[in-house]
N, C-alpha and C. Protein backbone atom coordinates (compact mmCIF):
# COMPACT_ATOMS: atom_id res chain seq x y z
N UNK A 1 76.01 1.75 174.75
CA UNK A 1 76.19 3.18 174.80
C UNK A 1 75.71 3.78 173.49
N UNK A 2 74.57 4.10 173.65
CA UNK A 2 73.30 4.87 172.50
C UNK A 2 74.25 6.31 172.12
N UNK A 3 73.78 6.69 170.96
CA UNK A 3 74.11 8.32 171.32
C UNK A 3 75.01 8.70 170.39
N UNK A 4 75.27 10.42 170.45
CA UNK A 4 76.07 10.84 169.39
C UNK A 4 77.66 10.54 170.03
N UNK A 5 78.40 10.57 169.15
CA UNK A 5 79.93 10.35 169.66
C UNK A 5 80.36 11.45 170.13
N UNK A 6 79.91 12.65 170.24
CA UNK A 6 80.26 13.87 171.12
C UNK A 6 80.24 13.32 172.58
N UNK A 7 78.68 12.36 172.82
CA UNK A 7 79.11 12.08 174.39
C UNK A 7 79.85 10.74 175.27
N UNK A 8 80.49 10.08 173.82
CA UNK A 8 81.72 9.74 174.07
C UNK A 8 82.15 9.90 175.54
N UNK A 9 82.74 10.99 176.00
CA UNK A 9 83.51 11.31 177.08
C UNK A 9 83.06 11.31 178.56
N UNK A 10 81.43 11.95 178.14
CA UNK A 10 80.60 11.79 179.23
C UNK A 10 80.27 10.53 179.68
N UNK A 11 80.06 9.51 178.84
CA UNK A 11 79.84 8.17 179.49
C UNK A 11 81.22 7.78 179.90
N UNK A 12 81.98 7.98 179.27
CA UNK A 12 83.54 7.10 179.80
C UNK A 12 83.75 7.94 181.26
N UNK A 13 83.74 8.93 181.83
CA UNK A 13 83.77 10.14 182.84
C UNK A 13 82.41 8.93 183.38
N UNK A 14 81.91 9.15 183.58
CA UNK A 14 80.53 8.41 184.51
C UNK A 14 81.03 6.81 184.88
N UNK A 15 81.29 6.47 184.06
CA UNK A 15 81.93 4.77 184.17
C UNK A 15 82.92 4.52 185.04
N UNK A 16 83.76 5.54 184.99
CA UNK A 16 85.34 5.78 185.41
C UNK A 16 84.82 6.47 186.83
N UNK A 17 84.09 7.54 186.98
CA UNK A 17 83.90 7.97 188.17
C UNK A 17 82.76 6.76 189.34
N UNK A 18 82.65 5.84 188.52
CA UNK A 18 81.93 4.81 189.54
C UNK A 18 82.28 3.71 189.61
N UNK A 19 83.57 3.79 189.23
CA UNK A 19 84.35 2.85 189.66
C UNK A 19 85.18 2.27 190.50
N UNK A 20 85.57 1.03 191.29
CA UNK A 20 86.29 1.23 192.27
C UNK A 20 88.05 1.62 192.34
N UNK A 21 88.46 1.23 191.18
CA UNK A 21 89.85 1.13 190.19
C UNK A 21 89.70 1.11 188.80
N UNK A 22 90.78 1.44 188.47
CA UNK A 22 91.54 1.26 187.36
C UNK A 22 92.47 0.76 187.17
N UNK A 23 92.45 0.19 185.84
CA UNK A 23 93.67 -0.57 185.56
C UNK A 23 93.67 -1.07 184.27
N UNK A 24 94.72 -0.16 183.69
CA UNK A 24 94.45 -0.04 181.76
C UNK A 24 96.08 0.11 181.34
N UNK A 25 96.03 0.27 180.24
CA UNK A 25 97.19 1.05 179.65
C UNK A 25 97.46 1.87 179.90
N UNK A 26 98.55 2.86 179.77
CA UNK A 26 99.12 4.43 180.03
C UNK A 26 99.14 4.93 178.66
N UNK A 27 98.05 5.62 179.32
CA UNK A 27 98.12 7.12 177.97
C UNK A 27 96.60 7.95 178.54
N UNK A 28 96.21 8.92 177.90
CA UNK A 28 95.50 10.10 178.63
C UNK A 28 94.23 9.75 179.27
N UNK A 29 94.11 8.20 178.75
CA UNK A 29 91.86 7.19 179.03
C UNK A 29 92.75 7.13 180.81
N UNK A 30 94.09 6.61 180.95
CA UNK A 30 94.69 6.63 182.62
C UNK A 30 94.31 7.84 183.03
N UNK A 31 94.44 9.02 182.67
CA UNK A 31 94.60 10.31 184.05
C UNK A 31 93.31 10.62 184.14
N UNK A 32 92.05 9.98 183.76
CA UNK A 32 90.66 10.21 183.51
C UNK A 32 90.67 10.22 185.57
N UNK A 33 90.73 8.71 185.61
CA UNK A 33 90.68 8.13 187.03
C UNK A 33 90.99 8.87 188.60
N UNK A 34 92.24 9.08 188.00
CA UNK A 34 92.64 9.97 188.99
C UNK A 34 91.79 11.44 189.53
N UNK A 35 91.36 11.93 188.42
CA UNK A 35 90.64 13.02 188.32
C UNK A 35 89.09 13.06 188.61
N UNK A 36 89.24 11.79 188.62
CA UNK A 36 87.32 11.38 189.21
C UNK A 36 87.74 10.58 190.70
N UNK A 37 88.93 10.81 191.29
CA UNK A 37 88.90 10.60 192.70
C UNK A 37 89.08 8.52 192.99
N UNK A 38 89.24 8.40 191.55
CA UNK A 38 89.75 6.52 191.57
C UNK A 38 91.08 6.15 191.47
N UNK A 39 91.33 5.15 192.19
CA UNK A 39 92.82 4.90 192.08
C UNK A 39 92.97 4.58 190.96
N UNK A 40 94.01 4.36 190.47
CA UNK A 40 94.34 4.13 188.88
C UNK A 40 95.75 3.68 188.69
N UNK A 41 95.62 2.38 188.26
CA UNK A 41 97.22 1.33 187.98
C UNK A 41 96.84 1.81 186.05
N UNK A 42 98.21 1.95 185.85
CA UNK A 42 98.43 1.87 184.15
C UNK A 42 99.89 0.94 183.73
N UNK A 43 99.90 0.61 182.94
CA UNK A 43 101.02 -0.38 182.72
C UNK A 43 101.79 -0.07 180.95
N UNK A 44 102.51 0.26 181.21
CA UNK A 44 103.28 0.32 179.63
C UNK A 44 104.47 -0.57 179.44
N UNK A 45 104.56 -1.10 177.62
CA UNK A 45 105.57 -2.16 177.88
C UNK A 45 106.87 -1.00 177.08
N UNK A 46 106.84 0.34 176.36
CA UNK A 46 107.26 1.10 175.82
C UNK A 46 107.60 2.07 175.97
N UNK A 47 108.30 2.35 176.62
CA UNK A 47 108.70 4.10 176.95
C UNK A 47 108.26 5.09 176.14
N UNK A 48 107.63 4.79 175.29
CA UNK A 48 107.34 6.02 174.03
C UNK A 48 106.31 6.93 174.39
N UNK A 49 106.27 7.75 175.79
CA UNK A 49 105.92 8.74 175.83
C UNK A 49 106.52 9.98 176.49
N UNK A 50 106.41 11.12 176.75
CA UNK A 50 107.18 12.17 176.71
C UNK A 50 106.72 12.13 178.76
N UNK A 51 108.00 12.07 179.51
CA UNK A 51 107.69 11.49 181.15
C UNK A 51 107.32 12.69 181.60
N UNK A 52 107.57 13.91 180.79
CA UNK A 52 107.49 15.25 181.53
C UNK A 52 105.47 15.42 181.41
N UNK A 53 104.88 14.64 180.42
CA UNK A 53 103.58 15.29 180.69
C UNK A 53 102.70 14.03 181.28
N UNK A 54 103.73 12.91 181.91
CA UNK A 54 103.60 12.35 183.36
C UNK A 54 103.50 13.23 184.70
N UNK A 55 104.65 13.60 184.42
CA UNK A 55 105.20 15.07 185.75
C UNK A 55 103.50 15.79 185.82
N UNK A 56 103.68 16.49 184.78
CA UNK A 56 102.76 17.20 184.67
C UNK A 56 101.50 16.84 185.59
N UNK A 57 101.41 15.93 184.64
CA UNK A 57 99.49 15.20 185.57
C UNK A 57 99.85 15.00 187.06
N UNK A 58 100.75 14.37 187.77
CA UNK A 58 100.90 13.66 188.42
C UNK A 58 101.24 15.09 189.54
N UNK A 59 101.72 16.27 188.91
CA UNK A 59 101.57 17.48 189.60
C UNK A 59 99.82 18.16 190.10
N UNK A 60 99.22 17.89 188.93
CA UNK A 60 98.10 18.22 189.10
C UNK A 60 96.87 17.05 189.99
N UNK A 61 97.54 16.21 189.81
CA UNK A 61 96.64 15.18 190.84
C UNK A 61 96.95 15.70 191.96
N UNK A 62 98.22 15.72 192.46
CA UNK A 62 99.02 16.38 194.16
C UNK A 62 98.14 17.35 194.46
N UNK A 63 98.00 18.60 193.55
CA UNK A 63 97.19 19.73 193.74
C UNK A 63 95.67 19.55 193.95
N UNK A 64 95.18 18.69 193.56
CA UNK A 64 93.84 18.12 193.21
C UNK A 64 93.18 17.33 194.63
N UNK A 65 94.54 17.28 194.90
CA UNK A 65 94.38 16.08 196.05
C UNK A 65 94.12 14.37 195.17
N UNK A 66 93.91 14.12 194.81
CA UNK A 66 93.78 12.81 193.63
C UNK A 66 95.46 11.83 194.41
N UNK A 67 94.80 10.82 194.47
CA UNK A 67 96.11 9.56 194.61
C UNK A 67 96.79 9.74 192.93
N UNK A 68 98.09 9.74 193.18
CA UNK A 68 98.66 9.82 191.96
C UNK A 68 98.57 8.41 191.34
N UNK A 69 98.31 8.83 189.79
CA UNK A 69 98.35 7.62 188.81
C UNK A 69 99.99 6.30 189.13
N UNK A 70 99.55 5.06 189.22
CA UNK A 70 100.48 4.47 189.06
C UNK A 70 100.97 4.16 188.28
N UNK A 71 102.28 4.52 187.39
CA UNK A 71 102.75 3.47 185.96
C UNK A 71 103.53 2.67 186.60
N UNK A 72 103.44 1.74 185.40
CA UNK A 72 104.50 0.48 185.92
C UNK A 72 104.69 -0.04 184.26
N UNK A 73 105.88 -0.59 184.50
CA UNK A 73 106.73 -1.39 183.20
C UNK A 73 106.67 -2.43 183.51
N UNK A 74 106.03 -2.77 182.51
CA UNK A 74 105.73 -4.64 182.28
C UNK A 74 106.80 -5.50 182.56
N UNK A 75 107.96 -4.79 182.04
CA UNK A 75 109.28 -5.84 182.37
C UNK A 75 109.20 -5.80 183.67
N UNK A 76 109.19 -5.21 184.34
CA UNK A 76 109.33 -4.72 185.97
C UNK A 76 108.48 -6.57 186.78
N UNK A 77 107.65 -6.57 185.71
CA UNK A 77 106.63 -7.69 186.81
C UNK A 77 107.32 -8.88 186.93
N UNK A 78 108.09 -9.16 185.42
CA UNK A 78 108.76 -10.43 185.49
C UNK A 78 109.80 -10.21 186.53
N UNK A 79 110.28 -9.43 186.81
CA UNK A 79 111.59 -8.98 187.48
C UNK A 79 111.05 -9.53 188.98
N UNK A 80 109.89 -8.97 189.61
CA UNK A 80 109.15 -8.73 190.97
C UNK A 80 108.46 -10.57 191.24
N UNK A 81 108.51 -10.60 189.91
CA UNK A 81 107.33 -12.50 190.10
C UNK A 81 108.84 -13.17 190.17
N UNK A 82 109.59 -13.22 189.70
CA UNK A 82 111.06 -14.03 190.06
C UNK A 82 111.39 -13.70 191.60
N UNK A 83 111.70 -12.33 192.30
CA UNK A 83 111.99 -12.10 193.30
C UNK A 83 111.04 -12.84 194.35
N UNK A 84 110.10 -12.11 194.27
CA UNK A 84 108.74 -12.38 195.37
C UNK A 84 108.30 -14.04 195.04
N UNK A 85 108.10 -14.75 193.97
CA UNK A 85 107.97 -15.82 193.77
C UNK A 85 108.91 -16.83 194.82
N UNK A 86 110.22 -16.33 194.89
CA UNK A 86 111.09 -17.43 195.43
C UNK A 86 110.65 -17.31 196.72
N UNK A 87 110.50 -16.43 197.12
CA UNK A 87 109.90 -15.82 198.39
C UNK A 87 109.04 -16.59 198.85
N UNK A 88 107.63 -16.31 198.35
CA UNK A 88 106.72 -17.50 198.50
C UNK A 88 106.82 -18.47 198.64
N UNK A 89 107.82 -18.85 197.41
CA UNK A 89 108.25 -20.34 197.54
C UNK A 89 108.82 -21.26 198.51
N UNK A 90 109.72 -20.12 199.06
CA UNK A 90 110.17 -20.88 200.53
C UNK A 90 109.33 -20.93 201.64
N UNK A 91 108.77 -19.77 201.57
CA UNK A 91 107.19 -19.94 202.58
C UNK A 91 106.57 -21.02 202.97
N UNK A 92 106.14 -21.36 201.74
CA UNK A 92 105.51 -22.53 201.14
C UNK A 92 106.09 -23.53 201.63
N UNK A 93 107.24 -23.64 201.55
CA UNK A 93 107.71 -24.85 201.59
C UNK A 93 108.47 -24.87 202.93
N UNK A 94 108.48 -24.43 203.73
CA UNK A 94 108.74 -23.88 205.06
C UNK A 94 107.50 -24.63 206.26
N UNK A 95 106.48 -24.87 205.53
CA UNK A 95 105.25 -24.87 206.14
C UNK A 95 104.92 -26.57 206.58
């Protein structure tokens, strides 16, 4: 990516809009996706952001028509791979 850092945004916007997903961290590079019509998973291990200008976006995607951004908490996975794991597991072993 050649170029002045003004167009920065324009290539990340072009990349993001030809893409099939997302799936990054949560913070503002996430609500890019949504807004270029891509689904978009974000994952935080920190609550340290303000949920209301979650609300916010996640209002304006609705309006937009846009699939709303997904967050998810990292702890959450260990929680879901223990549950669903045993799950499998008996599957598995069922078979």
């Amino acid at each position: 990516m050649s170029g002045r850092a003004g167009e920065n945004l324009a290539w990340q916007t072009a990349i993001i809009a030809g893409a099939q997903a997302f799936v990054g961290t949560y913070g503002g590079f996430a609500y890019l996706a949504p807004l270029c019509g891509v689904r978009s998973t974000a994952f935080f291990s920190d609550r340290n952001y303000f949920t209301y200008h979650l609300g916010v976006a996640q209002r304006a995607f609705s309006e937009t028509g846009s699939d709303p951004l997904e967050v998810i908490d990292v702890r959450t996975i260990r929680l879901l791979e223990g549950v669903l794991g045993s799950v499998v597991r008996a599957r598995v072993n069922s078979i």
